[in-house]
PDB file of N, CA and C in Angstrom:
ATOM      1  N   UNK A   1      18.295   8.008  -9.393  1.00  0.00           N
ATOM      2  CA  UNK A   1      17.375   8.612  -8.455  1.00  0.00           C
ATOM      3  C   UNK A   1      16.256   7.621  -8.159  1.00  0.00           C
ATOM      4  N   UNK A   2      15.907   7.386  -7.383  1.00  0.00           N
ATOM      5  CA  UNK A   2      14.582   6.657  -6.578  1.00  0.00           C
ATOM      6  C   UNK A   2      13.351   7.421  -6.377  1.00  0.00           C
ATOM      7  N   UNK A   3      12.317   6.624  -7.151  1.00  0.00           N
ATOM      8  CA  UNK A   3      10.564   7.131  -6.289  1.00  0.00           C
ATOM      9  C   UNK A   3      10.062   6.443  -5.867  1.00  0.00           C
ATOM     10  N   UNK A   4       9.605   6.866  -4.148  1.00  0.00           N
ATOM     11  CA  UNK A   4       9.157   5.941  -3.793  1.00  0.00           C
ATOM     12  C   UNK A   4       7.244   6.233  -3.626  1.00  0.00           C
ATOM     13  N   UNK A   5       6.408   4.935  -3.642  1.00  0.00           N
ATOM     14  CA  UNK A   5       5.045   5.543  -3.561  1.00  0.00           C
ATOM     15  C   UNK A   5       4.403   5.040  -2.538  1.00  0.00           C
ATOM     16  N   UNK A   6       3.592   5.662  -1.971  1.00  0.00           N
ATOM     17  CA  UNK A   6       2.780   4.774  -0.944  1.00  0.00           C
ATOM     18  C   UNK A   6       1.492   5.254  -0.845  1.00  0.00           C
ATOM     19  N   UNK A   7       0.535   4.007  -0.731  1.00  0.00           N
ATOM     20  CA  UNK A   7      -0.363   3.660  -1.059  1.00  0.00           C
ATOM     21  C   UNK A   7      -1.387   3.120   0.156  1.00  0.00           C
ATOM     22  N   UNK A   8      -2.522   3.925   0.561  1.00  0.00           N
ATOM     23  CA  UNK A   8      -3.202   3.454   1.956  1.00  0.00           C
ATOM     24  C   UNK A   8      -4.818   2.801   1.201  1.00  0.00           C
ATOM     25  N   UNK A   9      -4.815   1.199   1.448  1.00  0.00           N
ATOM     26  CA  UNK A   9      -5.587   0.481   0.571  1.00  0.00           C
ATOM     27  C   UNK A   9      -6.658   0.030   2.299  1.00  0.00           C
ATOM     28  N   UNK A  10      -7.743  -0.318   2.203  1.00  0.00           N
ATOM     29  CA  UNK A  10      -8.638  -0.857   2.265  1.00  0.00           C
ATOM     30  C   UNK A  10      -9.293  -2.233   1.906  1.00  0.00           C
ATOM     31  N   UNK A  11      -9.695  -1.991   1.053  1.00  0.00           N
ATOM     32  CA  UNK A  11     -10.600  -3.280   0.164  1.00  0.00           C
ATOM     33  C   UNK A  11      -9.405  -4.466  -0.180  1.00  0.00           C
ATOM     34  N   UNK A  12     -10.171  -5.924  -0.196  1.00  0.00           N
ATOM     35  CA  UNK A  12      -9.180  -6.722   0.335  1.00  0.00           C
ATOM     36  C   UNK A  12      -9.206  -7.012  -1.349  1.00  0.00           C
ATOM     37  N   UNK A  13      -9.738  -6.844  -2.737  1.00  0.00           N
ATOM     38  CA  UNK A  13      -9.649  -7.194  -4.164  1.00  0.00           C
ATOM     39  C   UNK A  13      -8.193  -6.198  -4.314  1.00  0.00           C
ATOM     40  N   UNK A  14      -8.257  -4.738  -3.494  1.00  0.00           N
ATOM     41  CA  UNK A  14      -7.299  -3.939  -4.261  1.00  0.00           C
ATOM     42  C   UNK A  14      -6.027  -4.491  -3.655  1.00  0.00           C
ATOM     43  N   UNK A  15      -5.780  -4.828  -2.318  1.00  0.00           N
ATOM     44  CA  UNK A  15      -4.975  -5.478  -1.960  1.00  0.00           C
ATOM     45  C   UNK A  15      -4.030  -6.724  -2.753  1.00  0.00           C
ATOM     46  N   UNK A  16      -5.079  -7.611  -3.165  1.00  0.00           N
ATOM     47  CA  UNK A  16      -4.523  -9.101  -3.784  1.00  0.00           C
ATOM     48  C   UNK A  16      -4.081  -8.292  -5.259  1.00  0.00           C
ATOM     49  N   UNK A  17      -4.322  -7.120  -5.805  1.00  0.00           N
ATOM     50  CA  UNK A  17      -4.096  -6.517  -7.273  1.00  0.00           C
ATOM     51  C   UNK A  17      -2.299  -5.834  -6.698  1.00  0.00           C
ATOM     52  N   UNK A  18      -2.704  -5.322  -5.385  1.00  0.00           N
ATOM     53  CA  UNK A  18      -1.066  -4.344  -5.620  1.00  0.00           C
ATOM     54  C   UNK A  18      -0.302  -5.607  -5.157  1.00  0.00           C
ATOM     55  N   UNK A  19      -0.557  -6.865  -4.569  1.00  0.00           N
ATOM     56  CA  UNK A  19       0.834  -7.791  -4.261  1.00  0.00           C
ATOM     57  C   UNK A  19       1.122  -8.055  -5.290  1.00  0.00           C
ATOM     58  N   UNK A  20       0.045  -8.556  -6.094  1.00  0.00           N
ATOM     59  CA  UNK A  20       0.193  -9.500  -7.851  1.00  0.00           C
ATOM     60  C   UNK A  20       1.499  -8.555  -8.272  1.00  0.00           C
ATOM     61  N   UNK A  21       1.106  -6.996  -8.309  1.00  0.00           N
ATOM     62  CA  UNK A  21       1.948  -5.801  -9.512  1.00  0.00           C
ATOM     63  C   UNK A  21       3.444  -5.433  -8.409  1.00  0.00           C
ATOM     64  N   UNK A  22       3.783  -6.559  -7.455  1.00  0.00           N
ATOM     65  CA  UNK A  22       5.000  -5.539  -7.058  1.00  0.00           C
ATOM     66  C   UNK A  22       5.168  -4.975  -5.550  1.00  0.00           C
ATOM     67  N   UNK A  23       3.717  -4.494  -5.329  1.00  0.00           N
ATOM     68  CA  UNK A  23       3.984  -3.886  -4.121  1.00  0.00           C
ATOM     69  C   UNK A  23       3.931  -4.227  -2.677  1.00  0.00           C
ATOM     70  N   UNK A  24       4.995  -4.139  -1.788  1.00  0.00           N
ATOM     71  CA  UNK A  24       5.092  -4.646  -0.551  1.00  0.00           C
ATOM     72  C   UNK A  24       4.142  -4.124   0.484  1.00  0.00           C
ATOM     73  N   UNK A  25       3.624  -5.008   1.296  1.00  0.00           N
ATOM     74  CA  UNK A  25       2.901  -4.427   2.293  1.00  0.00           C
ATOM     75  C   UNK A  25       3.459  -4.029   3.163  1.00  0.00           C
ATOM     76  N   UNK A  26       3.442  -2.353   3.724  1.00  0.00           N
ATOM     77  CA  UNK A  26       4.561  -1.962   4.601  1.00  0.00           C
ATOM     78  C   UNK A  26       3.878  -2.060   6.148  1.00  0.00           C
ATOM     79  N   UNK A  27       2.457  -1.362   6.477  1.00  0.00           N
ATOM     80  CA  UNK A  27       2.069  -1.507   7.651  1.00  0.00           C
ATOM     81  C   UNK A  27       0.562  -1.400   7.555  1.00  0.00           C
ATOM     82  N   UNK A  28       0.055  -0.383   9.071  1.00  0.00           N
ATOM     83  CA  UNK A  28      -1.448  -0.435   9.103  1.00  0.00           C
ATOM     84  C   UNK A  28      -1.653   0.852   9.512  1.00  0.00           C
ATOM     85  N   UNK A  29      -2.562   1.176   9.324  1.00  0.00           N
ATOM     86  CA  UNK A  29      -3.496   2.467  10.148  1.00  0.00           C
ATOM     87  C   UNK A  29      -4.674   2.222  10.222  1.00  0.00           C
ATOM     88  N   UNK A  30      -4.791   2.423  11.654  1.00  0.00           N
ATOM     89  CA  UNK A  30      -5.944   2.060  12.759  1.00  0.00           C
ATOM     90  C   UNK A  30      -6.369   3.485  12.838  1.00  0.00           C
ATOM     91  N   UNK A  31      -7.480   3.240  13.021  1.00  0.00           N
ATOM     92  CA  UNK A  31      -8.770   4.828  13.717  1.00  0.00           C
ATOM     93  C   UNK A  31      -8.698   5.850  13.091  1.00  0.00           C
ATOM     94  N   UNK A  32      -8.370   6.052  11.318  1.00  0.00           N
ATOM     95  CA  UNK A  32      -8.705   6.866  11.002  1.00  0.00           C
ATOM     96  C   UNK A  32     -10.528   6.770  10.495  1.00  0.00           C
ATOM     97  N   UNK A  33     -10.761   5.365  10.188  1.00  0.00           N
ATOM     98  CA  UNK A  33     -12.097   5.372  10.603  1.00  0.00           C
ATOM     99  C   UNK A  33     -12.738   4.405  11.699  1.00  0.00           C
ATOM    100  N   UNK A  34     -13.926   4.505  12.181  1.00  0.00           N
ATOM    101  CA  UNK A  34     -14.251   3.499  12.654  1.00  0.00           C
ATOM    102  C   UNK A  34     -14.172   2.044  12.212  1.00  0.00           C
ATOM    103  N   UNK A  35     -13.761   1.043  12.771  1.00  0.00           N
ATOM    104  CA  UNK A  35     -13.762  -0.566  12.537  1.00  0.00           C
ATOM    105  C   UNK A  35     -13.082  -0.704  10.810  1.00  0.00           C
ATOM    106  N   UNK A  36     -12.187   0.128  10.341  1.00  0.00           N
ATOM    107  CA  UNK A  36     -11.877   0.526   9.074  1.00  0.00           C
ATOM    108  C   UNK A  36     -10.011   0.656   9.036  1.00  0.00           C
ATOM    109  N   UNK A  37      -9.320   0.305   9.209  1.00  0.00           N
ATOM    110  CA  UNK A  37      -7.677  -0.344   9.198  1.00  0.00           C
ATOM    111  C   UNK A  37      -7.805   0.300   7.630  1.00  0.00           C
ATOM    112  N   UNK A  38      -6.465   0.590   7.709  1.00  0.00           N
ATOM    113  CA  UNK A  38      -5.897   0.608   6.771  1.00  0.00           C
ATOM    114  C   UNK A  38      -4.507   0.685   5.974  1.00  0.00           C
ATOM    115  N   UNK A  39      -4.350  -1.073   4.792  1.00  0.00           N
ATOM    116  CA  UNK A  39      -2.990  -0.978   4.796  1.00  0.00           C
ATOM    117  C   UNK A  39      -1.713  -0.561   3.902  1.00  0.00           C
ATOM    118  N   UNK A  40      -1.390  -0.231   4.461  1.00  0.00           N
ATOM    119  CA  UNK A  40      -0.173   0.493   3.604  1.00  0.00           C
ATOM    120  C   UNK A  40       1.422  -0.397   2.489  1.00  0.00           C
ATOM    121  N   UNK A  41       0.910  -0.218   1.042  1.00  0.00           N
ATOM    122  CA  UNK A  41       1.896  -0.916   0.662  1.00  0.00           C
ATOM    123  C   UNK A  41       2.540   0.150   0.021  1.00  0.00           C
ATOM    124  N   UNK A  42       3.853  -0.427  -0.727  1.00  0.00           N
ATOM    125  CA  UNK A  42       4.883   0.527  -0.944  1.00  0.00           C
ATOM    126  C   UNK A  42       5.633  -0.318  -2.152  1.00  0.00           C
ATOM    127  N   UNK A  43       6.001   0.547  -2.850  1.00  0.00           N
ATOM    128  CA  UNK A  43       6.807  -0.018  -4.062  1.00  0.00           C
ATOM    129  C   UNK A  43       7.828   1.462  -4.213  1.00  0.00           C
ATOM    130  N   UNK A  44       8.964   0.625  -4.897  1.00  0.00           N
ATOM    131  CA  UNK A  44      10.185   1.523  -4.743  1.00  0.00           C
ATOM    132  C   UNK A  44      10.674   1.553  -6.853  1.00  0.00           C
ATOM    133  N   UNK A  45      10.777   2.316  -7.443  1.00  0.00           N
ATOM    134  CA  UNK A  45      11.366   2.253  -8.317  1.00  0.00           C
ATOM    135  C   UNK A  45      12.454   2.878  -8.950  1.00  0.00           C
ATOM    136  N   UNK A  46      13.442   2.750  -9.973  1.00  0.00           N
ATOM    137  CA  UNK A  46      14.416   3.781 -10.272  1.00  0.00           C
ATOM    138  C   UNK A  46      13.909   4.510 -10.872  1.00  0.00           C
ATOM    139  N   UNK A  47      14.540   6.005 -10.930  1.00  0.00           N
ATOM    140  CA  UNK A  47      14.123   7.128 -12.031  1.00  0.00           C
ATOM    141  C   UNK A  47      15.512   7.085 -12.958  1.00  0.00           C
ATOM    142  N   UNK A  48      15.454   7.226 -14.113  1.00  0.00           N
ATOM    143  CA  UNK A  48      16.502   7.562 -15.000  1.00  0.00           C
ATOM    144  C   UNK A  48      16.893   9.026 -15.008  1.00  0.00           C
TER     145      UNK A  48
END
């Protein structure tokens, strides 16, 4: 079985922490705040 997680990051320290551990950067989201993006990474793992 597969879990997958996703993760809507901001701050560019938490960013360089989820590439280090694994996780792919999948996309962006625009205008949920003003001048404030935000990107979306994703990591996939097995469940036993």
């Amino acid at each position: 079985m597969e879990f997958r997680s996703f993760f809507f990051i901001h701050d560019k320290s938490m960013q360089n922490i989820f590439s280090t551990n694994g996780f792919v950067r999948s996309g962006i989201i625009e205008n949920l705040d003003e001048d404030d993006s935000k990107i979306i990474f994703y990591i996939k793992k097995l469940r036993a």
